[in-house]
C-alpha atoms as a PDB file:
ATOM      1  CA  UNK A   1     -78.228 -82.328  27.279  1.00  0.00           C
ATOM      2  CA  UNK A   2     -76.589 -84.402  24.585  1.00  0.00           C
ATOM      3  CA  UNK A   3     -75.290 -82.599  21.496  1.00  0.00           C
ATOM      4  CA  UNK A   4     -73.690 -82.830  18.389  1.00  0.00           C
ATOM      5  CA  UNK A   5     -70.483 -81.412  16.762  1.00  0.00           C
ATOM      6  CA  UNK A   6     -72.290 -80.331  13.939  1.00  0.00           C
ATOM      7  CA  UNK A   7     -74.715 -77.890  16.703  1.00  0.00           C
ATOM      8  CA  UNK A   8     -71.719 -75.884  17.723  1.00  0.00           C
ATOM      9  CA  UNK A   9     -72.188 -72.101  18.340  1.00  0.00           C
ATOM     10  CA  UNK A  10     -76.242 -72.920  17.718  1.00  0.00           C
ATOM     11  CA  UNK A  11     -79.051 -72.464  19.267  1.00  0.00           C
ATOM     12  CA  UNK A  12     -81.129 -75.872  20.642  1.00  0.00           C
ATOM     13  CA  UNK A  13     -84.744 -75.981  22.700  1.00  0.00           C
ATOM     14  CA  UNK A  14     -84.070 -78.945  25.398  1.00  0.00           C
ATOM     15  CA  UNK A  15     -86.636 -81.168  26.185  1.00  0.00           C
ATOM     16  CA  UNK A  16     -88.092 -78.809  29.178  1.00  0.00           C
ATOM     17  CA  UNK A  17     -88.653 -76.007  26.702  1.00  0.00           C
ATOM     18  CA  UNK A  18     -85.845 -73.911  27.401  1.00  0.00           C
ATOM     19  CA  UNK A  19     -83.678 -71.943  24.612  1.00  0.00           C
ATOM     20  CA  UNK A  20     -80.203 -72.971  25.396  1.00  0.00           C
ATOM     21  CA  UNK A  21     -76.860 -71.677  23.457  1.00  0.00           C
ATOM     22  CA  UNK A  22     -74.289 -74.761  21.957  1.00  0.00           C
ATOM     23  CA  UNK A  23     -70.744 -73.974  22.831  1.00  0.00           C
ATOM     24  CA  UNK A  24     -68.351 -73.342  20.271  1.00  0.00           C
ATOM     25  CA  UNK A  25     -65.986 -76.355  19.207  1.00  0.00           C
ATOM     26  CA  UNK A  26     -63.377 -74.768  21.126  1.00  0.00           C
ATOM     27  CA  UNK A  27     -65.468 -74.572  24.387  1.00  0.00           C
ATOM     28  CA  UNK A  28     -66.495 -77.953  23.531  1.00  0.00           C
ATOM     29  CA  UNK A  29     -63.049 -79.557  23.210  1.00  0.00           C
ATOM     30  CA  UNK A  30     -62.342 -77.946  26.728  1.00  0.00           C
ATOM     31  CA  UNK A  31     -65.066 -79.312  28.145  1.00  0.00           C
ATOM     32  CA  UNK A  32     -64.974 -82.982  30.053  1.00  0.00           C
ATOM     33  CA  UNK A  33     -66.675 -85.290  28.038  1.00  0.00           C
ATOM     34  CA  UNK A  34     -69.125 -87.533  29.733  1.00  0.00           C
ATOM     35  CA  UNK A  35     -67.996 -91.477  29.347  1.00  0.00           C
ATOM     36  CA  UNK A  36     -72.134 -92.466  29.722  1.00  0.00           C
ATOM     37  CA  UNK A  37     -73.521 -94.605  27.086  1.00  0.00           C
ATOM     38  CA  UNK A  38     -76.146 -93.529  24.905  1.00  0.00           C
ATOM     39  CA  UNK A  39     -78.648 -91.746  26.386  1.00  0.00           C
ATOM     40  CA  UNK A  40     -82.711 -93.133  27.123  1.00  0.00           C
ATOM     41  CA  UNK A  41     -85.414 -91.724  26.349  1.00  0.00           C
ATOM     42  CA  UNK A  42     -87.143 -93.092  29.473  1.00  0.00           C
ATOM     43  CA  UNK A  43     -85.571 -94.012  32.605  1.00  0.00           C
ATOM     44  CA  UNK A  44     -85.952 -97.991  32.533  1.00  0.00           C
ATOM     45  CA  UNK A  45     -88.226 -99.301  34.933  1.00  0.00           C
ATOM     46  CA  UNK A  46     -87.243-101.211  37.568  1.00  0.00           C
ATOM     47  CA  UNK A  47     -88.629-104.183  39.593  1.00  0.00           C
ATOM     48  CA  UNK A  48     -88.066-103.534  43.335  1.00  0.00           C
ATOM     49  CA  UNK A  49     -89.361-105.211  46.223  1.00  0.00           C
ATOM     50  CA  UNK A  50     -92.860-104.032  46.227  1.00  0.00           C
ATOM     51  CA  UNK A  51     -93.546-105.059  42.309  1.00  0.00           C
ATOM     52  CA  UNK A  52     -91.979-108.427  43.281  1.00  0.00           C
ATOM     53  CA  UNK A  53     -94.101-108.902  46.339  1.00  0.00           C
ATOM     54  CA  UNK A  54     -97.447-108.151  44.517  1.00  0.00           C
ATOM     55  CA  UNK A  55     -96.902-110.048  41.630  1.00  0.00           C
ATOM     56  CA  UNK A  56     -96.290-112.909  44.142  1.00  0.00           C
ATOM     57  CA  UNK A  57     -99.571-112.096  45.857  1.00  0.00           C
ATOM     58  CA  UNK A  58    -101.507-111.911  42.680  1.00  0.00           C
ATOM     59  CA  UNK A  59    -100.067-115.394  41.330  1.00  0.00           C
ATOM     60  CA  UNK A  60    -101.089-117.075  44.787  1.00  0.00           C
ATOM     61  CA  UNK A  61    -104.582-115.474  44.532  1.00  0.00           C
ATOM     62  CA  UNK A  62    -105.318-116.261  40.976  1.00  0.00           C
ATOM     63  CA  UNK A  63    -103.388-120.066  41.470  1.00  0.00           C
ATOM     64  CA  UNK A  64    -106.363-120.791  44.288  1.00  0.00           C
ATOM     65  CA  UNK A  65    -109.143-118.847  42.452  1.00  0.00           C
ATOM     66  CA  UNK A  66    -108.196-121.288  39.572  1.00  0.00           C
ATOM     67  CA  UNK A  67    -107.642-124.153  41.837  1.00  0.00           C
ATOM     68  CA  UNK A  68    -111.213-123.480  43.738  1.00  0.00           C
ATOM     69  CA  UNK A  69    -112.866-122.999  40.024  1.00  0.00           C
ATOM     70  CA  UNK A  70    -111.712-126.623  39.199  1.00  0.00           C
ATOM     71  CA  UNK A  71    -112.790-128.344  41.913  1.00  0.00           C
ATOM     72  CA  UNK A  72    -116.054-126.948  42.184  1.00  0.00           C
ATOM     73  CA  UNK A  73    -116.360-127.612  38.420  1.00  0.00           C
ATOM     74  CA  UNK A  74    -115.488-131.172  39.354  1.00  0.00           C
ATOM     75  CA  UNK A  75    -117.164-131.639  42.696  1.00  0.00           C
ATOM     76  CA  UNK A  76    -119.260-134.650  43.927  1.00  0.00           C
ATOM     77  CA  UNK A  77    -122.806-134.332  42.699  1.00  0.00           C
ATOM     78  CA  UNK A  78    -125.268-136.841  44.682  1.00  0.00           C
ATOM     79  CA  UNK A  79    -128.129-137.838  42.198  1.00  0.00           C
ATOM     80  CA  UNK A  80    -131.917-137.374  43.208  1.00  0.00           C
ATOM     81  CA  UNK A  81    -133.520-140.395  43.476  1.00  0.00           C
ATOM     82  CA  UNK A  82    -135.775-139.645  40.999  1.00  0.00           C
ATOM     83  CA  UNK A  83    -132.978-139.145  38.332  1.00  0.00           C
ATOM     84  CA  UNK A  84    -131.760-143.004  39.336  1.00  0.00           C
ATOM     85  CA  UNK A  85    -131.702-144.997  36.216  1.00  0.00           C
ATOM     86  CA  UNK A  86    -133.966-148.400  36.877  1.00  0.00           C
ATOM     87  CA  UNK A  87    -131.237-150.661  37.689  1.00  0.00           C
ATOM     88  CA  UNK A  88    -130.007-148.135  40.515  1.00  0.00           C
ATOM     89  CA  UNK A  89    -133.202-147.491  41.765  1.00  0.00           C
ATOM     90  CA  UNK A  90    -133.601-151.570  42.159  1.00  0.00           C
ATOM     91  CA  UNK A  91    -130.170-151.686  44.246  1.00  0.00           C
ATOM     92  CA  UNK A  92    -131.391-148.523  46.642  1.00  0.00           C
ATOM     93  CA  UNK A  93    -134.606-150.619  46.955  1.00  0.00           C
ATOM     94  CA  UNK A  94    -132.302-153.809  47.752  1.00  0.00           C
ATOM     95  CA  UNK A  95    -130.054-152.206  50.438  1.00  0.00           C
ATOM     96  CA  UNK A  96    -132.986-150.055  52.027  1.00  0.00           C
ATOM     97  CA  UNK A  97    -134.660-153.516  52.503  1.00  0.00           C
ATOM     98  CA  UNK A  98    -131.736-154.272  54.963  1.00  0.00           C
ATOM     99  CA  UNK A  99    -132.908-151.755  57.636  1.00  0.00           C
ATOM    100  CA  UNK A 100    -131.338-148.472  58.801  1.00  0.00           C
ATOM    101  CA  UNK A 101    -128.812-150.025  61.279  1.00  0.00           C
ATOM    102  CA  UNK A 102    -127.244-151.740  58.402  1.00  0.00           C
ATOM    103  CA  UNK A 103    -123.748-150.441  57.803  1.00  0.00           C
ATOM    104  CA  UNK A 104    -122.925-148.225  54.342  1.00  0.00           C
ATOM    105  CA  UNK A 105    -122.761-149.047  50.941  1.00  0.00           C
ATOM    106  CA  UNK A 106    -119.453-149.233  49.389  1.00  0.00           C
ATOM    107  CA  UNK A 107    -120.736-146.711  47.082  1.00  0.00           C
ATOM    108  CA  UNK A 108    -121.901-144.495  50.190  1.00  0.00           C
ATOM    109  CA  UNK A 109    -118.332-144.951  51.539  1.00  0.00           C
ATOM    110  CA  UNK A 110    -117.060-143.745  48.230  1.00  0.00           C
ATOM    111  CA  UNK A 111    -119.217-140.406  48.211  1.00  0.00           C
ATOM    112  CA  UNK A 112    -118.649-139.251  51.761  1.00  0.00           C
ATOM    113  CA  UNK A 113    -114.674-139.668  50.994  1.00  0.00           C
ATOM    114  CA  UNK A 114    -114.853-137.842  47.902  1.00  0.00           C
ATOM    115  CA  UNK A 115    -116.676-135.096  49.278  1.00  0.00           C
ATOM    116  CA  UNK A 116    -114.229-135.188  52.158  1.00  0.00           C
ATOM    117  CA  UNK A 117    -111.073-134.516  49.395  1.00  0.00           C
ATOM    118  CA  UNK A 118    -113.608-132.037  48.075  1.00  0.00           C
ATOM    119  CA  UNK A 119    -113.649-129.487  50.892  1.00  0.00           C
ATOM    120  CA  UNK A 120    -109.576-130.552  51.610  1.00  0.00           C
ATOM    121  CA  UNK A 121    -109.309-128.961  48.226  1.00  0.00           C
ATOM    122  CA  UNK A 122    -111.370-125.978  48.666  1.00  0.00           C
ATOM    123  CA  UNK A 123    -109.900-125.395  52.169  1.00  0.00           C
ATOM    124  CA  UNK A 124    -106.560-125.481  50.275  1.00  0.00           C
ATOM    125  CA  UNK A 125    -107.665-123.051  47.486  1.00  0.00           C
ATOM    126  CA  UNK A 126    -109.115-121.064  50.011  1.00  0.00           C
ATOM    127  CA  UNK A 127    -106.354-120.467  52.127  1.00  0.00           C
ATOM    128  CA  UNK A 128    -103.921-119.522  49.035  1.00  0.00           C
ATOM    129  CA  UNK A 129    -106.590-116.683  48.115  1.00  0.00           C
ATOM    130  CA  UNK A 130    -106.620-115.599  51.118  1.00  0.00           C
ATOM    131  CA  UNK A 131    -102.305-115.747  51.966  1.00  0.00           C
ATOM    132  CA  UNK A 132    -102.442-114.184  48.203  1.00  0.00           C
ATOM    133  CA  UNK A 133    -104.531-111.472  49.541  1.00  0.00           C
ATOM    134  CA  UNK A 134    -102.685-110.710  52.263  1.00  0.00           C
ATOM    135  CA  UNK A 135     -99.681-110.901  50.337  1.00  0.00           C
ATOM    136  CA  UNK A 136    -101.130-108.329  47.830  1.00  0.00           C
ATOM    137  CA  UNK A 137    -102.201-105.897  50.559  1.00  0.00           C
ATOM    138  CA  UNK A 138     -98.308-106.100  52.477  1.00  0.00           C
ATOM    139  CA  UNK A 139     -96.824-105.025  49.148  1.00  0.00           C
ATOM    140  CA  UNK A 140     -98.373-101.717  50.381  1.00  0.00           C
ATOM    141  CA  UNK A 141     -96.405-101.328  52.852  1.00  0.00           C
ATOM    142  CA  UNK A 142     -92.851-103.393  52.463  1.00  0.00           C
ATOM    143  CA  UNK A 143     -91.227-100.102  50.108  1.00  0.00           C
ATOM    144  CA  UNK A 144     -92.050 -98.191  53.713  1.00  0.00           C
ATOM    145  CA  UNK A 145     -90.628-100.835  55.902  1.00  0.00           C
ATOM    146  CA  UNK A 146     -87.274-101.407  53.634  1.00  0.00           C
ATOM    147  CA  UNK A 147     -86.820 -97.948  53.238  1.00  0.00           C
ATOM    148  CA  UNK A 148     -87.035 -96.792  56.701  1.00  0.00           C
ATOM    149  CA  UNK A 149     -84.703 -99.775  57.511  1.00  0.00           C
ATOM    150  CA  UNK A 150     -82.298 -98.571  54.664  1.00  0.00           C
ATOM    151  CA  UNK A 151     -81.892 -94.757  55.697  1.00  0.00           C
ATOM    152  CA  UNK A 152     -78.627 -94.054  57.902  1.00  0.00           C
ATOM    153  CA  UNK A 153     -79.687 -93.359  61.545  1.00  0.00           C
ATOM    154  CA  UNK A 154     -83.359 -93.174  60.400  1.00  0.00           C
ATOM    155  CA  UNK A 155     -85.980 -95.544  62.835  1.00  0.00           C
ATOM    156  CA  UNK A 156     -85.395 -97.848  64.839  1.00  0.00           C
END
């Protein structure tokens, strides 16, 4: 327990609740004195491999949560007919004139390939909440696995 000159020959409570007795300034100038810097209050936390691991898990989750919740907030919406302002209505009249067997719209093109790069997207955003996940859940057990790899003659 750190001390001061001034608490020689004293009595001090340490932090555990214990009365403890100061040496004397003599008993204290025989004594080694410890070279450590000041002394914490708190042991400063550390980031090991586990904390690092999880915080890598949660950014992946929450960066394809985010990405999914932006393209679904931007997706393709296909208009009812009955919402078709008069000039569109006139051109769906037009090109269902042509038949069935006629070949697609531009515009009908245009759709199916956005909604295509729709689900890419949510595929993508899907799999990076779900590698987050999994990332999340191995910080679990990666202390375990490092440690037991770290102990002399311990494992495998």
């Amino acid at each position: 327990m750190p001390i001061h000159a001034s608490q020689a020959g004293e009595r001090v409570r340490c932090t555990c609740g214990a009365d403890l007795e100061v040496p004397t300034m003599r008993e204290i100038a025989s004594l080694e004195q410890e070279r450590a810097g000041p002394v914490a209050s708190r042991p400063a936390a550390r980031w090991g491999i586990r904390q690092r691991v999880l915080l890598a898990g949660a950014v992946l989750t929450l960066a394809g949560v985010l990405l999914g919740a932006v393209r679904y907030y931007l997706r393709p919406v296909q208009m009812e007919v009955a919402d078709y302002p008069p000039w569109m209505a006139l051109n769906l009249w037009v090109v269902l004139q042509q038949g069935v067997d006629r070949p697609p719209h531009p515009l009908e093109i245009a759709f199916e390939r956005q909604v295509r790069i729709y689900h890419q997207w949510m595929g993508v955003a899907a799999a990076l909440v779900v590698l987050g996940l999994l990332t999340t859940a191995s910080s679990l057990v990666v202390d375990r696995v490092v440690a037991g790899r770290s102990r002399p003659g311990g494992g495998r």
